[in-house]
PDB file of N, CA and C in Angstrom:
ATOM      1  N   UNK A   1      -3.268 -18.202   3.635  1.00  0.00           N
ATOM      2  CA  UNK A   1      -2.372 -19.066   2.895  1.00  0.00           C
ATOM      3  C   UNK A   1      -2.582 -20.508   3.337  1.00  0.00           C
ATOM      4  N   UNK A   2      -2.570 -21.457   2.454  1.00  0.00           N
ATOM      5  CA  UNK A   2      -2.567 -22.783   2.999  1.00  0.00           C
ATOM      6  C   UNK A   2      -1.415 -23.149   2.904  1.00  0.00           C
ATOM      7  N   UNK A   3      -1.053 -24.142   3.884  1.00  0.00           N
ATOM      8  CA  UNK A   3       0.049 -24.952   4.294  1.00  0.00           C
ATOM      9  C   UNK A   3       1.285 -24.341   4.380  1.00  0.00           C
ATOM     10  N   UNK A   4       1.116 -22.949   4.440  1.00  0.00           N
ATOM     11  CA  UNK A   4       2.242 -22.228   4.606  1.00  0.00           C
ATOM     12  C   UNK A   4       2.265 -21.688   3.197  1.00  0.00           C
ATOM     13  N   UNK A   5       1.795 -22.053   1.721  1.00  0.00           N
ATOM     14  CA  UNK A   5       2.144 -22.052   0.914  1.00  0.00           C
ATOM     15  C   UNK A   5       1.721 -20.165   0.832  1.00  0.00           C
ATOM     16  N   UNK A   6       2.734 -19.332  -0.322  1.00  0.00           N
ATOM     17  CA  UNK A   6       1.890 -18.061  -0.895  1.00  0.00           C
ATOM     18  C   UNK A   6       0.347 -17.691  -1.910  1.00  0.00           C
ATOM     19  N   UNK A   7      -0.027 -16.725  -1.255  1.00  0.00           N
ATOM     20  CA  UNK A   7      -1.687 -17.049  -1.576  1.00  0.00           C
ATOM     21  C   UNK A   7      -1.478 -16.544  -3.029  1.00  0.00           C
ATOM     22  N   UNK A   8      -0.895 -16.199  -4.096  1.00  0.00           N
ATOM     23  CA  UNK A   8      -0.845 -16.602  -5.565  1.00  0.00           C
ATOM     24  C   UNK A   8      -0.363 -17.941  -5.683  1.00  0.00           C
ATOM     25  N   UNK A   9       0.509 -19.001  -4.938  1.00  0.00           N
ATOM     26  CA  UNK A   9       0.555 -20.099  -5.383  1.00  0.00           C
ATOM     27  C   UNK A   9      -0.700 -20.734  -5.398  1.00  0.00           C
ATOM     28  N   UNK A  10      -1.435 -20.444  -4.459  1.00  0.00           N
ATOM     29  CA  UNK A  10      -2.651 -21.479  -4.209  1.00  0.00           C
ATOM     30  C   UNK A  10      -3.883 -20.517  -5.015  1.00  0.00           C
ATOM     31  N   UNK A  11      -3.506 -19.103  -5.778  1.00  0.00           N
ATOM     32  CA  UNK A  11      -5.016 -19.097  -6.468  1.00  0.00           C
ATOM     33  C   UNK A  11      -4.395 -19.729  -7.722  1.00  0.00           C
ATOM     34  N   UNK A  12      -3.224 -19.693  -7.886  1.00  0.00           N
ATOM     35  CA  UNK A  12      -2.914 -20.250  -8.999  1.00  0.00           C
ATOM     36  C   UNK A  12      -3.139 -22.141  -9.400  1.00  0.00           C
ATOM     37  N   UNK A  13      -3.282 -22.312  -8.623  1.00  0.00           N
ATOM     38  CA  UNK A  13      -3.452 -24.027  -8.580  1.00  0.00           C
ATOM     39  C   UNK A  13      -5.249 -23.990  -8.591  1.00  0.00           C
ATOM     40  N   UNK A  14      -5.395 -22.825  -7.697  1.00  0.00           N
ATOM     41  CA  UNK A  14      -7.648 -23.114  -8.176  1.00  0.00           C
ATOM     42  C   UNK A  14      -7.821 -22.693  -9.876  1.00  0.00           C
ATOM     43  N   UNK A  15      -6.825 -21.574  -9.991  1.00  0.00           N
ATOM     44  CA  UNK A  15      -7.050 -21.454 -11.845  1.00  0.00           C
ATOM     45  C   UNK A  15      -7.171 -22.490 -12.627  1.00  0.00           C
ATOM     46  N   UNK A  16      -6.147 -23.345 -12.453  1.00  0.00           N
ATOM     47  CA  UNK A  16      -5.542 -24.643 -12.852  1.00  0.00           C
ATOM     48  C   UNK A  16      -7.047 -25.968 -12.821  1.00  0.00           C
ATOM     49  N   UNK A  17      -7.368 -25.547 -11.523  1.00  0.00           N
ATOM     50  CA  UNK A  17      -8.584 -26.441 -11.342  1.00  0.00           C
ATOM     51  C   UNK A  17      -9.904 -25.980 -12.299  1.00  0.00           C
ATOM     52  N   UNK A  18      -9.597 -24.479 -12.512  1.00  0.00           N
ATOM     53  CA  UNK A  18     -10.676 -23.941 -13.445  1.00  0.00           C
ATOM     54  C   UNK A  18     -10.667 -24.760 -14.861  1.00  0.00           C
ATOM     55  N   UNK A  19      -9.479 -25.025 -15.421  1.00  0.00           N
ATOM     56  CA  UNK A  19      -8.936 -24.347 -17.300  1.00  0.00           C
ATOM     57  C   UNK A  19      -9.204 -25.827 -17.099  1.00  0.00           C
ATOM     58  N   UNK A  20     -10.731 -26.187 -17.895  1.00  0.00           N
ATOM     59  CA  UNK A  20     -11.016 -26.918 -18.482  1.00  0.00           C
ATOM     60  C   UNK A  20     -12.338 -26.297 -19.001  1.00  0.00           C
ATOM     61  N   UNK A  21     -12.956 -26.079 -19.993  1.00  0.00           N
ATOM     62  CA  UNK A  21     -14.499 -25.777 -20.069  1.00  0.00           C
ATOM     63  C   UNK A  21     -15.520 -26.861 -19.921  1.00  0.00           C
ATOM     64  N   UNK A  22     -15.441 -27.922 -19.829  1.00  0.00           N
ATOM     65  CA  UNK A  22     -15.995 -28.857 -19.558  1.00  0.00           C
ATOM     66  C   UNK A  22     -16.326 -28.299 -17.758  1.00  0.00           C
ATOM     67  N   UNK A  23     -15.120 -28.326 -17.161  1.00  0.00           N
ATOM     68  CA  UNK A  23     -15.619 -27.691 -15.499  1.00  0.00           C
ATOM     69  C   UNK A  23     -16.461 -26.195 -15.655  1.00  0.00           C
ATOM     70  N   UNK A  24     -15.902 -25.958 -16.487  1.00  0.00           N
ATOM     71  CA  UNK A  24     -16.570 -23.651 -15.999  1.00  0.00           C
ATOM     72  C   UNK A  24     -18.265 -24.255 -16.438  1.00  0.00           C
ATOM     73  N   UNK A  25     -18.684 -25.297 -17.685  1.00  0.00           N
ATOM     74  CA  UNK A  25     -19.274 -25.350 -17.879  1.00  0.00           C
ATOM     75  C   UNK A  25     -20.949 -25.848 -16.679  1.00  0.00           C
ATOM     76  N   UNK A  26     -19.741 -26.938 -16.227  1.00  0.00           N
ATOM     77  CA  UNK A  26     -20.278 -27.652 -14.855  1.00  0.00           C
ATOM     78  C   UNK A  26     -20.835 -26.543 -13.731  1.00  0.00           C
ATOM     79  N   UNK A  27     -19.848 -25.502 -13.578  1.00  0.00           N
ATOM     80  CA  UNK A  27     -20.114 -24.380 -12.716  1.00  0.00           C
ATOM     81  C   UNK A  27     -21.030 -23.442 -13.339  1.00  0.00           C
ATOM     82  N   UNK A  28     -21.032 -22.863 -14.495  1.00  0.00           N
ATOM     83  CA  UNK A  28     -22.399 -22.234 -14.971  1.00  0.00           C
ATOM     84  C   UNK A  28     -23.641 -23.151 -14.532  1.00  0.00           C
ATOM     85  N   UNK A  29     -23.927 -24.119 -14.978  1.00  0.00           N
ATOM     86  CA  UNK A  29     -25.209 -24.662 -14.927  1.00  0.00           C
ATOM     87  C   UNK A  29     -25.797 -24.837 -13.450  1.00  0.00           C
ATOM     88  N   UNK A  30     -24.164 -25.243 -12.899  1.00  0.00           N
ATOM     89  CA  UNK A  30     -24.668 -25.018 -11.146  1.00  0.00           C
ATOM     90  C   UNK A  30     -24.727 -24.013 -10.857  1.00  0.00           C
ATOM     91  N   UNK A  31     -24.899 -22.515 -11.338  1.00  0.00           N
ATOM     92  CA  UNK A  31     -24.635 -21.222 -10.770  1.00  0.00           C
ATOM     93  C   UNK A  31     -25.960 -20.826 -11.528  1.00  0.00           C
ATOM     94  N   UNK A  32     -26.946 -21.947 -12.265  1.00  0.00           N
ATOM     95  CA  UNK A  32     -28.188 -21.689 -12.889  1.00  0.00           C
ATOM     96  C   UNK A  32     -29.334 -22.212 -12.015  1.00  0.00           C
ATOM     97  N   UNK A  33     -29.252 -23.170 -11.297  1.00  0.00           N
ATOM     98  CA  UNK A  33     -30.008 -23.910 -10.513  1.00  0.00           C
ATOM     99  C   UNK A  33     -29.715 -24.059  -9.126  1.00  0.00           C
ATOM    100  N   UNK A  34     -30.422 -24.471  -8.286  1.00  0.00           N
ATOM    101  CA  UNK A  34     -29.605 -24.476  -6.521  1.00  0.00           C
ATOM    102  C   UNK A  34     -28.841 -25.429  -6.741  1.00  0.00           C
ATOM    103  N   UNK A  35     -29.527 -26.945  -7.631  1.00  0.00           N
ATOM    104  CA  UNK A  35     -28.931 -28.127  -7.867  1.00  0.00           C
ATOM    105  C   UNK A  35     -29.357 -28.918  -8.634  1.00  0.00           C
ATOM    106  N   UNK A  36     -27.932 -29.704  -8.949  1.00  0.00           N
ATOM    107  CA  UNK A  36     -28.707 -30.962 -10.542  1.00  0.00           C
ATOM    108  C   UNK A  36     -27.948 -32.449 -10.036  1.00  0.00           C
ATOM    109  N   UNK A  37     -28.684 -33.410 -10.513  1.00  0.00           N
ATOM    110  CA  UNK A  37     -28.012 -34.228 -10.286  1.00  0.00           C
ATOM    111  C   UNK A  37     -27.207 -34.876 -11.440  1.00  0.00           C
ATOM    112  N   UNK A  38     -26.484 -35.748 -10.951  1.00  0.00           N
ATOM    113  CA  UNK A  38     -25.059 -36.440 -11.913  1.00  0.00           C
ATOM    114  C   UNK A  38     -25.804 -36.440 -13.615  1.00  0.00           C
ATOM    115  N   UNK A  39     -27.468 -37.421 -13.120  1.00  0.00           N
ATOM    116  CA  UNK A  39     -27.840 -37.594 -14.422  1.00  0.00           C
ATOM    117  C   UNK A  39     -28.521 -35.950 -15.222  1.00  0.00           C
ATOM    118  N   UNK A  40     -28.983 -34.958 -14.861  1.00  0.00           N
ATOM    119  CA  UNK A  40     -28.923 -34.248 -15.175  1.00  0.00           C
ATOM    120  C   UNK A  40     -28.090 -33.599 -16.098  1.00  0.00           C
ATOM    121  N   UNK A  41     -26.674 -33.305 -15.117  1.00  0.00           N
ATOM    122  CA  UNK A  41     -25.419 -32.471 -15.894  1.00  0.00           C
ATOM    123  C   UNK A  41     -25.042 -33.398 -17.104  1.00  0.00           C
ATOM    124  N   UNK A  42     -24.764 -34.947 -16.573  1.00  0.00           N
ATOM    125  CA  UNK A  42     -24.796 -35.808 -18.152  1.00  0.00           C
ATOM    126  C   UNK A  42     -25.670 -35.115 -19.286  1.00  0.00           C
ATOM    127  N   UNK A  43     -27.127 -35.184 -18.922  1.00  0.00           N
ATOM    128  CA  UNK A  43     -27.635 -34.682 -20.300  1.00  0.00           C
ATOM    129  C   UNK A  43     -27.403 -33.359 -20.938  1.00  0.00           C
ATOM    130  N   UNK A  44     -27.013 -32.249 -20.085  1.00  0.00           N
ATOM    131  CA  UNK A  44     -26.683 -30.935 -19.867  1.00  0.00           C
ATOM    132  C   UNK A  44     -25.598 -30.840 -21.077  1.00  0.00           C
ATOM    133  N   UNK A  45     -24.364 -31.647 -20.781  1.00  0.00           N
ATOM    134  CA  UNK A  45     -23.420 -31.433 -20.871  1.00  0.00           C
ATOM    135  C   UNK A  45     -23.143 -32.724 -22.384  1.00  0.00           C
ATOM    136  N   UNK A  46     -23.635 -33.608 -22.425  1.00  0.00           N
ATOM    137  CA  UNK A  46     -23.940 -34.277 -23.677  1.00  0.00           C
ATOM    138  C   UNK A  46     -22.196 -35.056 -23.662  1.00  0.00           C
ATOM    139  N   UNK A  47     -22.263 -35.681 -22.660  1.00  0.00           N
ATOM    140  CA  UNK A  47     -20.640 -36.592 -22.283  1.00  0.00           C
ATOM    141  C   UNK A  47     -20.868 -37.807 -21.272  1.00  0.00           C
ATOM    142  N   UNK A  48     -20.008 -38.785 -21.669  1.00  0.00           N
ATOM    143  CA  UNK A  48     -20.087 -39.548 -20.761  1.00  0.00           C
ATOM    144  C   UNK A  48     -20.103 -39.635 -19.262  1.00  0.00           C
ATOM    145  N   UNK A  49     -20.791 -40.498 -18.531  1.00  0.00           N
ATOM    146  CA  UNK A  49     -20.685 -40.174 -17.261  1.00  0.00           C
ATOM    147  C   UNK A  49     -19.163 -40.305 -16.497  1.00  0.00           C
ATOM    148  N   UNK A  50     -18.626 -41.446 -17.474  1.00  0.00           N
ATOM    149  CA  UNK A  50     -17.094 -41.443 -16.859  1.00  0.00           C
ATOM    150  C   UNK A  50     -16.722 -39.647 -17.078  1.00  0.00           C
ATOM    151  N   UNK A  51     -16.911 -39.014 -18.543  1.00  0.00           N
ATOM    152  CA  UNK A  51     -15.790 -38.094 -18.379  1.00  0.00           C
ATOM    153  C   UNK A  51     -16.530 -37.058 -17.258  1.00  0.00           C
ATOM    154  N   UNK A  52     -17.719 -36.845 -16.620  1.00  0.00           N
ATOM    155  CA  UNK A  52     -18.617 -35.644 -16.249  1.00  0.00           C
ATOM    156  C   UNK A  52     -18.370 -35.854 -14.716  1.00  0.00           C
ATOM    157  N   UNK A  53     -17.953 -37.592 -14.192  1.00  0.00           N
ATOM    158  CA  UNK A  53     -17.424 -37.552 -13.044  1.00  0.00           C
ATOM    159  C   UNK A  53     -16.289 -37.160 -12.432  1.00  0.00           C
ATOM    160  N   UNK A  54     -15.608 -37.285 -13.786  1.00  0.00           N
ATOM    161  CA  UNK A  54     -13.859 -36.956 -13.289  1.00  0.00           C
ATOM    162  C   UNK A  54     -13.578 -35.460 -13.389  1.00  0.00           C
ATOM    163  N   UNK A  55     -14.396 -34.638 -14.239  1.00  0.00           N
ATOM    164  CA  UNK A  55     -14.620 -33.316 -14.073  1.00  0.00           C
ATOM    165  C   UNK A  55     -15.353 -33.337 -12.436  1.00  0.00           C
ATOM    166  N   UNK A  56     -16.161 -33.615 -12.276  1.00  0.00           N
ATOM    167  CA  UNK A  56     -16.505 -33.172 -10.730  1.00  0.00           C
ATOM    168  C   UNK A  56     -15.921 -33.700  -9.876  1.00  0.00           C
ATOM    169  N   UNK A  57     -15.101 -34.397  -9.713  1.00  0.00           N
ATOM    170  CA  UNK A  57     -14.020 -34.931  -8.855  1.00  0.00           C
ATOM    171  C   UNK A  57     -12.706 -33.877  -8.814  1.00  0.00           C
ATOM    172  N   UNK A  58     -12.918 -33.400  -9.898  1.00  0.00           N
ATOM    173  CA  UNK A  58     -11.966 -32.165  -9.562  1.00  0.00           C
ATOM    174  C   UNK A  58     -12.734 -30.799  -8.710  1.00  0.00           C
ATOM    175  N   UNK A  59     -13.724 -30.347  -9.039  1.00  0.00           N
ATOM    176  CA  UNK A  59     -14.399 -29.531  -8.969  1.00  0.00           C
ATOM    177  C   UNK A  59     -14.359 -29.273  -7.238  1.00  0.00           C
ATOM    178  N   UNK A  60     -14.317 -30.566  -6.863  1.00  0.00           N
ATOM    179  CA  UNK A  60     -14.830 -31.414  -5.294  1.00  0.00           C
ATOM    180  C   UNK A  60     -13.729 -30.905  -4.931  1.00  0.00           C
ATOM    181  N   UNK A  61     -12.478 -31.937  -5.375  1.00  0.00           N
ATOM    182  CA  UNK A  61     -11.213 -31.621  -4.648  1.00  0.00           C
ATOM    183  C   UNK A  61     -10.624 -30.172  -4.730  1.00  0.00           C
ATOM    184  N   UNK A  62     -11.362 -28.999  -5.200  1.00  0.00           N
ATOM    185  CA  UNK A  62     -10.800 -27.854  -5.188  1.00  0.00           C
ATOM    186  C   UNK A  62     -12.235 -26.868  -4.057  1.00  0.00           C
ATOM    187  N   UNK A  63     -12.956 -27.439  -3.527  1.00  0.00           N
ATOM    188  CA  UNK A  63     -14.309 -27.248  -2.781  1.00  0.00           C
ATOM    189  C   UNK A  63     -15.049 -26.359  -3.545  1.00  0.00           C
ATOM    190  N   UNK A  64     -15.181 -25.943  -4.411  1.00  0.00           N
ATOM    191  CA  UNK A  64     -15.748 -25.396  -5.600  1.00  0.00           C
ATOM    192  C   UNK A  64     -17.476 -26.008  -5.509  1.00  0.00           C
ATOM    193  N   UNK A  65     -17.607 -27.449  -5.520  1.00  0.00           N
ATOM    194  CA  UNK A  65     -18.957 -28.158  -5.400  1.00  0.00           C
ATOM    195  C   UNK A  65     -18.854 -29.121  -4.594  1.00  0.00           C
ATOM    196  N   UNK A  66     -19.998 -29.076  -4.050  1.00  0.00           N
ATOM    197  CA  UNK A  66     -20.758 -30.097  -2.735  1.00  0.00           C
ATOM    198  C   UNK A  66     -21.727 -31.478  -3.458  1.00  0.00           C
ATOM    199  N   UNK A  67     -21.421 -32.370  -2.606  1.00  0.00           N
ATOM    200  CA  UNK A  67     -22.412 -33.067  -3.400  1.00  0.00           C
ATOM    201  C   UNK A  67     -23.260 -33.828  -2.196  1.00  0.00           C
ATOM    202  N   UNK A  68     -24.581 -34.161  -2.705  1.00  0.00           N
ATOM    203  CA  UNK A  68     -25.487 -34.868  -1.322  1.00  0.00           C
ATOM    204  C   UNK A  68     -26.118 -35.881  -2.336  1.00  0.00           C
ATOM    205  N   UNK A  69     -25.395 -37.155  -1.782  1.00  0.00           N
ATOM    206  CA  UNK A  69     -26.437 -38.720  -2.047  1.00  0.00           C
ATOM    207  C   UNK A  69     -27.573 -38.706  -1.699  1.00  0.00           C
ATOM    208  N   UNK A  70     -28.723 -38.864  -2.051  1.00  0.00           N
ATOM    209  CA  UNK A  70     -30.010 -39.387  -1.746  1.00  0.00           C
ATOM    210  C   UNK A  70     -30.687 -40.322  -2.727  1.00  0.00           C
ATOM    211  N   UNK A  71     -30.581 -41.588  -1.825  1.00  0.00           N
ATOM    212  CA  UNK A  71     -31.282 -42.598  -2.749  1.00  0.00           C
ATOM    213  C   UNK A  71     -30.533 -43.303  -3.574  1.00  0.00           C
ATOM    214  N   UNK A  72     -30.565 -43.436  -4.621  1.00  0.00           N
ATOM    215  CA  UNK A  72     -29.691 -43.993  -5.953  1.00  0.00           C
ATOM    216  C   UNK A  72     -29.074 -42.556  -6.812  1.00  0.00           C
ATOM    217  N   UNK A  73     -29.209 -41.636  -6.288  1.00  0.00           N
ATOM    218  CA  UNK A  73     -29.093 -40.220  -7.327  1.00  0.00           C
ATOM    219  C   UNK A  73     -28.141 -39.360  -6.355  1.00  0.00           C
ATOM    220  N   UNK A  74     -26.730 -38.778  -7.021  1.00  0.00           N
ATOM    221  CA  UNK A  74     -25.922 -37.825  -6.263  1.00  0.00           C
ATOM    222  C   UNK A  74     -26.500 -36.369  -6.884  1.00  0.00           C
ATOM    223  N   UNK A  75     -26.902 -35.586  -6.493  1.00  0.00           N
ATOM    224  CA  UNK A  75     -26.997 -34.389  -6.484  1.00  0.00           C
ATOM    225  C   UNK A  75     -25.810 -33.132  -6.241  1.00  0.00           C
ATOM    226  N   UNK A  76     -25.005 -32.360  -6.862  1.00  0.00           N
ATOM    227  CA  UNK A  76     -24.332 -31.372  -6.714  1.00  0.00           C
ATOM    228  C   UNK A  76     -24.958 -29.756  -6.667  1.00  0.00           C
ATOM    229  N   UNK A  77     -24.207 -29.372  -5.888  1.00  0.00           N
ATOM    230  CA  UNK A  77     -24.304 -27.893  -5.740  1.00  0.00           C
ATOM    231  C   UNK A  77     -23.041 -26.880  -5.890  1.00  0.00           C
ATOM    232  N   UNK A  78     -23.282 -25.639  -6.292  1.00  0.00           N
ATOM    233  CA  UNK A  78     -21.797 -24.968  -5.986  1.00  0.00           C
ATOM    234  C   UNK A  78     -21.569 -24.585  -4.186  1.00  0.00           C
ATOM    235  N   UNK A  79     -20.609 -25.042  -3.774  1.00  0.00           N
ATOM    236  CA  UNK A  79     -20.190 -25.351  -2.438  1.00  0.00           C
ATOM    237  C   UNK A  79     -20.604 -23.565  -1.764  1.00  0.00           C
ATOM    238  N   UNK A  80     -19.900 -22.543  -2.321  1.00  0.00           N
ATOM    239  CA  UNK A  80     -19.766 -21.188  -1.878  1.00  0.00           C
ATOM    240  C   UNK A  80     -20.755 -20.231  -2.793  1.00  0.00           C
ATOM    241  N   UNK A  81     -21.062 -19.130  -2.809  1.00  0.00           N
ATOM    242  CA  UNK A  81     -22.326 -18.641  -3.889  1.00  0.00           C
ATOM    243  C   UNK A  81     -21.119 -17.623  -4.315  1.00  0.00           C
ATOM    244  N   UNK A  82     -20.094 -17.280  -3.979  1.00  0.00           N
ATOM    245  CA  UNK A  82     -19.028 -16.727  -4.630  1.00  0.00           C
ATOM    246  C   UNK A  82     -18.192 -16.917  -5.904  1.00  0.00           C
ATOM    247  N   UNK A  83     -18.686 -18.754  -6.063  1.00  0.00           N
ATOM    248  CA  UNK A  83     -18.224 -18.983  -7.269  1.00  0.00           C
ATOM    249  C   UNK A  83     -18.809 -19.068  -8.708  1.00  0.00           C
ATOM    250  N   UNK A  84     -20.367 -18.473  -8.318  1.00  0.00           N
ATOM    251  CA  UNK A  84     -21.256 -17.780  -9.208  1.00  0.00           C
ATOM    252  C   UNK A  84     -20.714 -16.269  -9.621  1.00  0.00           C
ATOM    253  N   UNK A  85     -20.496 -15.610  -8.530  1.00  0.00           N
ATOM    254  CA  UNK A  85     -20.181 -14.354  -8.776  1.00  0.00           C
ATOM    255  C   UNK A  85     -18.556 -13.913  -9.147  1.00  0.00           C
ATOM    256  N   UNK A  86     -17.931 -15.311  -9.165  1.00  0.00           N
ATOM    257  CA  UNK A  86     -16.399 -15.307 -10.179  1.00  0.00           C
ATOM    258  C   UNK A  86     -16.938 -15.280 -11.269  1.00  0.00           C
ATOM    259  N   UNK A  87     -18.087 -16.246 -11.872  1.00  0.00           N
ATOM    260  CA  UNK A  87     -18.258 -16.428 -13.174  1.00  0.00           C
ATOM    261  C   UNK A  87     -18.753 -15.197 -14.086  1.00  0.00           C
ATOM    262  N   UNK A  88     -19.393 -14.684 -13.011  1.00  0.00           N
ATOM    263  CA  UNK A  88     -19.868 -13.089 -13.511  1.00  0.00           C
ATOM    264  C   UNK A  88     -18.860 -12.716 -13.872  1.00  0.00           C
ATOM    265  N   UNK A  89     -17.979 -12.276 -12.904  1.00  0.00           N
ATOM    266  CA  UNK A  89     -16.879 -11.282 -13.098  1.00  0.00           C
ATOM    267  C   UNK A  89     -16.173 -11.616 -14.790  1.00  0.00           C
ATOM    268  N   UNK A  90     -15.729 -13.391 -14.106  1.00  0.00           N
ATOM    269  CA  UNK A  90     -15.440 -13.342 -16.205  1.00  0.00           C
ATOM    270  C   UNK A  90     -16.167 -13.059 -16.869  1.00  0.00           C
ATOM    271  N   UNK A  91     -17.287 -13.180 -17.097  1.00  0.00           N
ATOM    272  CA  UNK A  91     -17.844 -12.706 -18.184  1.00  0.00           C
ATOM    273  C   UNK A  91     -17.936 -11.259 -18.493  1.00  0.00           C
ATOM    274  N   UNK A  92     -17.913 -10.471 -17.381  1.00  0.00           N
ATOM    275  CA  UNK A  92     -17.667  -9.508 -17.594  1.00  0.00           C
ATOM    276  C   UNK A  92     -16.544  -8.666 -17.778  1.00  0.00           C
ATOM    277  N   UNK A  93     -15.540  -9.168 -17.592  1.00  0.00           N
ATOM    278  CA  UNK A  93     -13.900  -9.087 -17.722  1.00  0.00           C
ATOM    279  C   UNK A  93     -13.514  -9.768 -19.364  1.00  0.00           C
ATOM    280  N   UNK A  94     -14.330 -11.024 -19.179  1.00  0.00           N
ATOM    281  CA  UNK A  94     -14.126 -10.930 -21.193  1.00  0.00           C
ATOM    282  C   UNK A  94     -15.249 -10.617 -22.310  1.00  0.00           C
ATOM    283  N   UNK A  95     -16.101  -9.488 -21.751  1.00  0.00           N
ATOM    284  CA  UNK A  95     -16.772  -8.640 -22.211  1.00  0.00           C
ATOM    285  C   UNK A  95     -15.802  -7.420 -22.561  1.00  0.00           C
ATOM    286  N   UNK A  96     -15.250  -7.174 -21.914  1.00  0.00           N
ATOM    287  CA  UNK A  96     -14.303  -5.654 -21.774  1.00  0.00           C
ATOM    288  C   UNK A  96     -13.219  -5.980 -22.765  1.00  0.00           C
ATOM    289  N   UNK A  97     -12.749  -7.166 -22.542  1.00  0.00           N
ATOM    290  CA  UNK A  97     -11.428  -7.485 -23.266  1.00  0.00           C
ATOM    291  C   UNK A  97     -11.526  -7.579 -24.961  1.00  0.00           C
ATOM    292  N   UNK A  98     -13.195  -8.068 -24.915  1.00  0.00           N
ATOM    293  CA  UNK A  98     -13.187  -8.533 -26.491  1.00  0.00           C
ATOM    294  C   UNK A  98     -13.848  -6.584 -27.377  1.00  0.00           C
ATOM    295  N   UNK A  99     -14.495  -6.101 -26.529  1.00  0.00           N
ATOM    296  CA  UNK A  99     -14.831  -4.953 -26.469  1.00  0.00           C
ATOM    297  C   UNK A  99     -13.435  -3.767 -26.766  1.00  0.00           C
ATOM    298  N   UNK A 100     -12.938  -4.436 -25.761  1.00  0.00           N
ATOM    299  CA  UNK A 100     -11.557  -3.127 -26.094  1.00  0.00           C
ATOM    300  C   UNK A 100     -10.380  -4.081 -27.621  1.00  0.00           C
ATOM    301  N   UNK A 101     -10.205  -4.740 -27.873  1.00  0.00           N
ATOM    302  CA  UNK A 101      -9.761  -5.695 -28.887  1.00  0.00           C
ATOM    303  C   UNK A 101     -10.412  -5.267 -30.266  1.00  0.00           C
ATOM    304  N   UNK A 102     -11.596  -4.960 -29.875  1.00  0.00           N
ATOM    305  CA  UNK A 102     -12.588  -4.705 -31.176  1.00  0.00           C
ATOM    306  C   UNK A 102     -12.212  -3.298 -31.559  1.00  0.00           C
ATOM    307  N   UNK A 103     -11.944  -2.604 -30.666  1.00  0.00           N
ATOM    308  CA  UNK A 103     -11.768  -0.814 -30.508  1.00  0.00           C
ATOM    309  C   UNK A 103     -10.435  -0.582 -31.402  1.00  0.00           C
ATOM    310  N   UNK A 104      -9.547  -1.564 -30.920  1.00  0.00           N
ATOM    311  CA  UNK A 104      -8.389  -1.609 -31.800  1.00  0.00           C
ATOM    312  C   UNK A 104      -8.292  -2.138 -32.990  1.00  0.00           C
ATOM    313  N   UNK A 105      -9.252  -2.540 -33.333  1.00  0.00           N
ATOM    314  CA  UNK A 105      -9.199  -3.466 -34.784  1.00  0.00           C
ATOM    315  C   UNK A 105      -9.875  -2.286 -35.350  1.00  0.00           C
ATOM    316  N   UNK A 106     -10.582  -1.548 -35.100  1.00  0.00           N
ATOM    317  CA  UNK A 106     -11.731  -0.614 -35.900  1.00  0.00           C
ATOM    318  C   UNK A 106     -10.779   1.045 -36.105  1.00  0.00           C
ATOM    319  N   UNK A 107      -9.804   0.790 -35.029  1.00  0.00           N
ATOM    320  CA  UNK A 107      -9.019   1.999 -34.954  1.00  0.00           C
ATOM    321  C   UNK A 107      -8.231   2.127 -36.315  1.00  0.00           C
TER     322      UNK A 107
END
């Protein structure tokens, strides 16, 4: 638990840090490569650099992604390799969901 707080308050505040697709998006592409840099995910992601920073400024403040300056170019990574294997899980959790949804529509 952090700060004393209960550990559903605090996965609930990393969810929170999730529910944007602009971020899950940020995290796929980093969960595609070891690493990209700022100008990279810009082109990736087809958005301004203002909005692609303030998405990873969240990303940061939830330790989700790491980032290493070199030179004139910031480079990001996903901080933990666990948060590749969340992304799995959704996809495979809304594989099932749209799968069983479909079962009922056909029923």
């Amino acid at each position: 638990m952090e700060s004393g707080r209960p550990l559903n308050v605090v996965k609930a505040e990393l969810f929170k840090g999730l529910a944007h697709p602009v971020r899950i998006r940020i995290l796929e592409l980093l969960s595609e490569a070891p690493e990209l840099s700022v100008g990279e995910l810009i082109d990736a992601l087809g958005l301004e650099a203002s909005h692609v920073s303030q998405h990873l400024r969240v990303l940061r403040g939830y330790d989700l992604v790491t980032s290493e300056r070199r030179a004139s170019q910031v480079y990001y990574r996903l901080a933990h390799a666990s948060v590749a294997d969340m992304l799995a899980a959704a996809r495979t959790l809304l594989r099932e969901v749209l799968e069983s949804r479909r079962a009922v529509l056909t029923d």
